[in-house]
Every structure is written in structure tokens, then in C-alpha cells.
Protein backbone atom coordinates (compact mmCIF):
# COMPACT_ATOMS: atom_id res chain seq x y z
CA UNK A 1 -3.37 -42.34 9.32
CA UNK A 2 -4.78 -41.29 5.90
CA UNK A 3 -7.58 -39.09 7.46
CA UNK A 4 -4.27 -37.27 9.03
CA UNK A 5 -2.73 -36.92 5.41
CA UNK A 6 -5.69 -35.83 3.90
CA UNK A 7 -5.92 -33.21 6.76
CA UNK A 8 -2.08 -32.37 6.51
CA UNK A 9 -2.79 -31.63 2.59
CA UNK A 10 -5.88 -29.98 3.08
CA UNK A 11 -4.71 -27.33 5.55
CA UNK A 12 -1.25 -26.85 3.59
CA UNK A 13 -3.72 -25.87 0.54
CA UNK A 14 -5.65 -23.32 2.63
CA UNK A 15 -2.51 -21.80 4.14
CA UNK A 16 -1.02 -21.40 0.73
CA UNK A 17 -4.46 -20.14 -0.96
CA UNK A 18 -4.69 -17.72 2.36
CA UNK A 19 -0.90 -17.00 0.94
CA UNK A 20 -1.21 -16.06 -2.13
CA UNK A 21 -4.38 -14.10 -1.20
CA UNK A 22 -2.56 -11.75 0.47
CA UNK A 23 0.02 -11.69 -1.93
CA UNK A 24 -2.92 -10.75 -4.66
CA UNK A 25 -4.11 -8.05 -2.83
CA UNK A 26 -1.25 -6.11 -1.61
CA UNK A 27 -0.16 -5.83 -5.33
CA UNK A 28 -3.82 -4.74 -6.15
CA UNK A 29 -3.45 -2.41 -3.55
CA UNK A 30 -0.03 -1.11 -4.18
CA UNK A 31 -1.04 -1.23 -7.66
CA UNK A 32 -3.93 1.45 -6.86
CA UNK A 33 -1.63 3.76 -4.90
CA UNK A 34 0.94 4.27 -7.30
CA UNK A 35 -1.71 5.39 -9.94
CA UNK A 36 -3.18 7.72 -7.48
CA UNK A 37 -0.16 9.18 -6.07
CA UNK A 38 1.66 9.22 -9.21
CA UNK A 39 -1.41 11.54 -10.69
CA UNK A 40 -0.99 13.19 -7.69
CA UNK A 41 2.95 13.75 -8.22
CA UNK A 42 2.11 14.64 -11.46
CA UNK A 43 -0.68 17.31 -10.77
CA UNK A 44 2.32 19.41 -8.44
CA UNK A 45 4.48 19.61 -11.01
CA UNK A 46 1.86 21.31 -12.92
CA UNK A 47 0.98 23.16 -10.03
CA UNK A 48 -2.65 22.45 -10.36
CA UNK A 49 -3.88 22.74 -6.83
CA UNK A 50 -7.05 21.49 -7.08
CA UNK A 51 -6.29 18.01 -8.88
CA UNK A 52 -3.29 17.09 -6.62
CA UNK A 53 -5.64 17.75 -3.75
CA UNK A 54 -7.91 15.67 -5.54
CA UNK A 55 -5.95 13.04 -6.05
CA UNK A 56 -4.55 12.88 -2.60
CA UNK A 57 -8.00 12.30 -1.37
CA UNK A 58 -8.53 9.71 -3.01
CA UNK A 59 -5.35 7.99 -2.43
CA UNK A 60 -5.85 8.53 1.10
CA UNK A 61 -9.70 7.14 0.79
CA UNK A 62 -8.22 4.16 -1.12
CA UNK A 63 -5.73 3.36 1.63
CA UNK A 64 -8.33 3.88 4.74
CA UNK A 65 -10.41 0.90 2.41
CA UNK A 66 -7.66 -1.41 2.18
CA UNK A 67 -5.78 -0.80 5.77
CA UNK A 68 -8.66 -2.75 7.38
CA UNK A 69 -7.74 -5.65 5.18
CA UNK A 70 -3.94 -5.62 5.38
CA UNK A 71 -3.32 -5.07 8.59
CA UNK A 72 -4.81 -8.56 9.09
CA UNK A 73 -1.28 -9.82 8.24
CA UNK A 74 0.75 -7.09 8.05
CA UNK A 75 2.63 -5.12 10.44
CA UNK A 76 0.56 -2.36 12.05
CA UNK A 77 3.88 0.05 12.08
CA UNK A 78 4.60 -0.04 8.62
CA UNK A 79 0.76 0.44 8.04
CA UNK A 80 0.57 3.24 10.15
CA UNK A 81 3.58 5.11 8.81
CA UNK A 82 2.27 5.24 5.41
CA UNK A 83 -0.89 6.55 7.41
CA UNK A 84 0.80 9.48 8.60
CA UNK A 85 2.10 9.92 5.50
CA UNK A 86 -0.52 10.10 3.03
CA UNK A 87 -2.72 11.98 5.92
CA UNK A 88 -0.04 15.12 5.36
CA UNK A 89 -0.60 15.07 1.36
CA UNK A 90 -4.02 16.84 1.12
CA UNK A 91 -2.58 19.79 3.44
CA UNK A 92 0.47 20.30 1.88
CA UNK A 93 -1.16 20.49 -1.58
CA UNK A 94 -3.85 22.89 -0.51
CA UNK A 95 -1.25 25.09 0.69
CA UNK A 96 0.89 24.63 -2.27
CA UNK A 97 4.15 23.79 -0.43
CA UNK A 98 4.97 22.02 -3.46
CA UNK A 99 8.59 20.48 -2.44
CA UNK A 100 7.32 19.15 0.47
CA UNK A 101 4.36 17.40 -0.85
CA UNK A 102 6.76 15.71 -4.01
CA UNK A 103 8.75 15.03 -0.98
CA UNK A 104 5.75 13.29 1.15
CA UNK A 105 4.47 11.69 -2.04
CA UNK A 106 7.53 10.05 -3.28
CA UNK A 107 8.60 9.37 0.53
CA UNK A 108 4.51 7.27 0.51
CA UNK A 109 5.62 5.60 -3.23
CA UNK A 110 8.90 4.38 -1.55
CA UNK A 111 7.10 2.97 0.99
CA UNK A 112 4.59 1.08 -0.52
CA UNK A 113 7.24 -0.39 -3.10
CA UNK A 114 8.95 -2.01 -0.03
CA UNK A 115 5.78 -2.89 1.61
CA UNK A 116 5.01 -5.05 -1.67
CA UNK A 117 8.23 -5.85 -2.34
CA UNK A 118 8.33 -7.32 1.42
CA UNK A 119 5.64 -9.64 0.52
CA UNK A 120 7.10 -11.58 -2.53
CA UNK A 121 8.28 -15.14 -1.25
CA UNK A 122 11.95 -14.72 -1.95
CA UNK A 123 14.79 -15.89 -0.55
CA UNK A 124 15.66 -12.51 1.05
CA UNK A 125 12.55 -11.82 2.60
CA UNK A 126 12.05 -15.67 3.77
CA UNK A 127 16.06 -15.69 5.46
């Protein structure tokens, strides 16, 4: 009976470590994202070309590094949305269709907010 306890504890610990794991890491990764595309937001309204291509790169790079990772326990829809998403940035800067790449960027930073925000254990996202 104790063994079963000890068990019981043992694998409530590793699902809450595996938990709050998760929970580390999409912040780190949101975290990351918002920098880039926010650099990114802010190179169009300078309408420097070259820097929010730059920076969409590298957002995109960033997010192709952690996708493997979160869509262990995240859905693969959301994922793949934000896919789509940051896969139109680099274009739209090079062409310098300026609206629509604020429009993409911010669409990718609203996005990623709720994909965090959907992993904090409150009541809301636990009902």
C-alpha cells in the first residue's frame, strides 16, 4: 500500500515538473518572438527593408527551432497557423508592402500572446 503512495506521489511530481516545463518554455519562446517581431515591426515603420527582412528571418528560424518542441503538447493547428504566418513576413518585407506586413506581424504577436496566455493554469483556461 505504501509502495502505491510513494508511486502516486512520485508520478504526480513528474507530471507537474513535465507541467511547468512546458509552461517555462512557451514563455521563453513567446518571450523570443516578441523581441524579434517587435524589431521587426519596428524596422517597417522605419522602412528599412533590409533589417525587417532580417529580423523576420530570424523570427521565423527561431520558431522552426522551437515548433519541434511545442508541438509535443500543443495543438498542431494553432502551431501551424502562426507557421503560415510568420512564413509570409520575409516576402512582404522584401517587397515593401509595408501595411500588410505590420498587419501579418501584429496578426503573429496576437497570436502568440494567446498561445501563452492559453498555457497559464487559470481558472479560465482549466473550465
Amino acid at each position: 500500500m505504501i509502495k502505491k503512495g510513494i508511486a502516486a506521489v512520485l508520478l504526480a511530481l513528474f507530471l507537474l515538473g513535465l507541467s511547468l516545463t512546458g509552461l517555462f518554455y512557451t514563455n521563453y519562446t513567446a518571450d523570443e518572438m516578441n523581441r524579434l517581431l517587435t524589431e521587426a515591426l519596428k524596422a517597417s515603420q522605419d522602412q528599412d527593408r533590409d533589417k525587417a527582412v532580417e529580423f523576420s528571418e530570424k523570427a521565423f528560424e527561431a520558431w522552426e527551432r522551437q515548433h519541434r518542441y511545442l508541438c509535443t503538447y500543443m495543438s498542431h493547428t494553432k502551431l501551424e497557423t502562426i507557421d503560415q504566418s510568420l512564413a509570409a513576413l520575409s516576402p512582404l518585407a522584401a517587397y515593401e508592402t509595408w501595411d500588410q506586413f505590420t498587419a501579418e506581424c501584429r496578426r503573429c504577436l496576437t497570436m502568440i500572446h494567446y498561445l501563452k496566455d492559453g498555457e497559464i493554469p487559470t481558472l479560465d483556461n482549466i473550465l
